[in-house]
C-alpha atoms as a PDB file:
ATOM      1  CA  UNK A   1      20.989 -61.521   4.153  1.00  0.00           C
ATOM      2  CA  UNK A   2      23.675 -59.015   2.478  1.00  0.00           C
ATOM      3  CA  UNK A   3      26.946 -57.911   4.034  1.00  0.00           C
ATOM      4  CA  UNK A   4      27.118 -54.386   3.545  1.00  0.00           C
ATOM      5  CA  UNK A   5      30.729 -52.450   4.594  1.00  0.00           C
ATOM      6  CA  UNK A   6      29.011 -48.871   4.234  1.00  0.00           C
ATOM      7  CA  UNK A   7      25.613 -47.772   5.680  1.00  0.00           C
ATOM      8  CA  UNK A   8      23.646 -45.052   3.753  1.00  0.00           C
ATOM      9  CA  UNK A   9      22.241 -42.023   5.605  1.00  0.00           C
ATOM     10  CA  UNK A  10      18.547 -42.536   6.263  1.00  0.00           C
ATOM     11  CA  UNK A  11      16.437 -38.972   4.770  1.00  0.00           C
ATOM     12  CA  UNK A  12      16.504 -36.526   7.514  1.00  0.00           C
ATOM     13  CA  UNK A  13      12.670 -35.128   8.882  1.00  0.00           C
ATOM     14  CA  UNK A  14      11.945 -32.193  10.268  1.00  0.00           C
ATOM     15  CA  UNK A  15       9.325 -30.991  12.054  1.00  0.00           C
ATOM     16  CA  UNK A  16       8.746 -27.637  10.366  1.00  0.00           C
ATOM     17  CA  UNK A  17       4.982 -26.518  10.759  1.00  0.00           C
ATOM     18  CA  UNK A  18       4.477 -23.190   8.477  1.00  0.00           C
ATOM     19  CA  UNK A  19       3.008 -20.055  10.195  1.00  0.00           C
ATOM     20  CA  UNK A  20       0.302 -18.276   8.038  1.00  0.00           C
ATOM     21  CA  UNK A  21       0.515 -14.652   9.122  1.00  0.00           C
ATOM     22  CA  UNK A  22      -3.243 -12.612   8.249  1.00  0.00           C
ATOM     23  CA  UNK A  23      -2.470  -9.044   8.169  1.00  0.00           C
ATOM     24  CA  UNK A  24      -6.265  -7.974   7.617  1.00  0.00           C
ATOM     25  CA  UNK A  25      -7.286 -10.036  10.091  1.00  0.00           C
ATOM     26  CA  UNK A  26      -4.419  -9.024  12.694  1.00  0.00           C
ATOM     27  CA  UNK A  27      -5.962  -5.537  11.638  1.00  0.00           C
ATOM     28  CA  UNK A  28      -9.553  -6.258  11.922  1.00  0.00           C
ATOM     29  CA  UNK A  29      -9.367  -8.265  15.135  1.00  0.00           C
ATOM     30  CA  UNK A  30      -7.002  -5.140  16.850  1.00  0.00           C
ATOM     31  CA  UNK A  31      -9.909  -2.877  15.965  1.00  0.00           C
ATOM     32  CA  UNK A  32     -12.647  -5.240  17.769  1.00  0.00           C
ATOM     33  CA  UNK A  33     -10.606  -5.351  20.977  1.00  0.00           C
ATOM     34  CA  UNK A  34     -10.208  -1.398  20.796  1.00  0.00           C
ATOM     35  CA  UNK A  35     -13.973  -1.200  20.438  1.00  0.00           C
ATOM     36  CA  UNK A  36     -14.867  -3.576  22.823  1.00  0.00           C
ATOM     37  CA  UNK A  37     -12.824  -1.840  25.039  1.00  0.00           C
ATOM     38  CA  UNK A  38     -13.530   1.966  26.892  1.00  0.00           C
ATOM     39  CA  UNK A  39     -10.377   3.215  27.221  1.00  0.00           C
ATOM     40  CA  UNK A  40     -10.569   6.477  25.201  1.00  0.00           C
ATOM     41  CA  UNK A  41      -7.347   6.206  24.039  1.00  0.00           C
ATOM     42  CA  UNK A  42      -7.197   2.971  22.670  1.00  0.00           C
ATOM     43  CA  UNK A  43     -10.176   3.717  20.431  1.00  0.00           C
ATOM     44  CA  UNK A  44      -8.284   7.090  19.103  1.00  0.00           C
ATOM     45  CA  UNK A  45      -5.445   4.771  18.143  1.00  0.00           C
ATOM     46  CA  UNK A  46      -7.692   2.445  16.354  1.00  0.00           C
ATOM     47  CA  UNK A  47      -9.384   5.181  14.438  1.00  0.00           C
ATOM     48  CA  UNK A  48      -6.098   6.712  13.574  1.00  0.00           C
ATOM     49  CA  UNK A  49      -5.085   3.162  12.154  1.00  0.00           C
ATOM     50  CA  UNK A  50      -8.333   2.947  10.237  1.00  0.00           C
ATOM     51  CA  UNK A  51      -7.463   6.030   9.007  1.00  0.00           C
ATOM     52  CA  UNK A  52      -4.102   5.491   8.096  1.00  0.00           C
ATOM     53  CA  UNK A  53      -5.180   2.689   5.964  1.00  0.00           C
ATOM     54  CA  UNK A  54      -7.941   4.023   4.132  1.00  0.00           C
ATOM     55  CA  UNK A  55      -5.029   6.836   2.755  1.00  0.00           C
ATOM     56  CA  UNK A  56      -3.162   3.521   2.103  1.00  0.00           C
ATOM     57  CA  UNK A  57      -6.098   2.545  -0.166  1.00  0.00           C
ATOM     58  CA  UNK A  58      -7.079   5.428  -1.671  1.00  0.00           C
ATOM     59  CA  UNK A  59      -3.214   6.377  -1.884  1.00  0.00           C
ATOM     60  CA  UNK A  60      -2.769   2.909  -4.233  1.00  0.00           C
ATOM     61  CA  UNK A  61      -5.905   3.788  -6.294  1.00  0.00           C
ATOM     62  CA  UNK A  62      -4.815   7.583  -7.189  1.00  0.00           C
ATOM     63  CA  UNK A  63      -1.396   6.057  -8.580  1.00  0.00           C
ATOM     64  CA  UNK A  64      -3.170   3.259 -10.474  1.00  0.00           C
ATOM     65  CA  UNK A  65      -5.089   5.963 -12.337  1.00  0.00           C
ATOM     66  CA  UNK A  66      -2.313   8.402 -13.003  1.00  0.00           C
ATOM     67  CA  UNK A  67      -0.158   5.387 -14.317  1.00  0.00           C
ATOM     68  CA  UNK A  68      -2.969   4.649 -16.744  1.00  0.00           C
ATOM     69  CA  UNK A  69      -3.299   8.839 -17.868  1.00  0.00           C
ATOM     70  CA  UNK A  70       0.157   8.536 -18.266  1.00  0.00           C
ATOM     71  CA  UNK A  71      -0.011   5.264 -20.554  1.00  0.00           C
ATOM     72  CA  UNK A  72      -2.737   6.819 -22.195  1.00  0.00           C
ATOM     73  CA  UNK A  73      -1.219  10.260 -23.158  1.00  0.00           C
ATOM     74  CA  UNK A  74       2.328   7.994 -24.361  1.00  0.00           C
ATOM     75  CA  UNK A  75       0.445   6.030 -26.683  1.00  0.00           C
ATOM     76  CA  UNK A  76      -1.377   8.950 -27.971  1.00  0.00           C
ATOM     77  CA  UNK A  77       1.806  10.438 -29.127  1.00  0.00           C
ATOM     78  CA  UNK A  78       3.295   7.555 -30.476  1.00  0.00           C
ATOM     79  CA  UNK A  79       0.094   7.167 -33.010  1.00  0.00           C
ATOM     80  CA  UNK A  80       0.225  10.821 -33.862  1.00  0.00           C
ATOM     81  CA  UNK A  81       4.170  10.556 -34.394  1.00  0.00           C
ATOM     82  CA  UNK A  82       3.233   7.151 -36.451  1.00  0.00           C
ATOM     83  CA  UNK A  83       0.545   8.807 -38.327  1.00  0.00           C
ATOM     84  CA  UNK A  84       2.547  11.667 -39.453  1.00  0.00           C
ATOM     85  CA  UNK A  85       5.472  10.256 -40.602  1.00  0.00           C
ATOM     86  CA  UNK A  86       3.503   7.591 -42.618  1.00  0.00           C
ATOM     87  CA  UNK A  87       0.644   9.175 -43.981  1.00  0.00           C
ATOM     88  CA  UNK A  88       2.250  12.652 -44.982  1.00  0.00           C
END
């Protein structure tokens, strides 16, 4: 049995439980409820929203491809430039 003058903090603990947010599946299960639903209006808003996201998509996809035309024509030029001042 030690004599100790001090006392050392214990560790603290928390209780910290993580939240996983889904955004697809917030998405997805919004659309089922408008469905499932008849209220007229509530299925216009959901087919706006599906809407809205599929120009979301597409909007992604268009950029993608005009980044890589762009890459393509900029190395394209620098060979050209690199071929020219080497070779003649």
């Amino acid at each position: 049995m030690a004599l100790t003058f001090f006392k050392t903090p214990k560790n603290k603990q928390y209780n910290y439980k993580p939240v996983y947010y889904d955004q697809k599946k917030e998405e997805r299960e919004k659309r089922l409820k408008a469905v499932s639903e008849d209220d007229p209006e509530a299925y216009s808003e959901a087919l706006r929203d599906r809407l809205d996201l599929r120009w979301k998509r597409n909007a992604g996809a268009r950029s993608r491809k005009a980044s890589n035309q762009r890459l393509f024509v900029i190395l394209l030029v620098m060979f050209l430039l690199l071929y020219l001042l080497f070779i003649l």
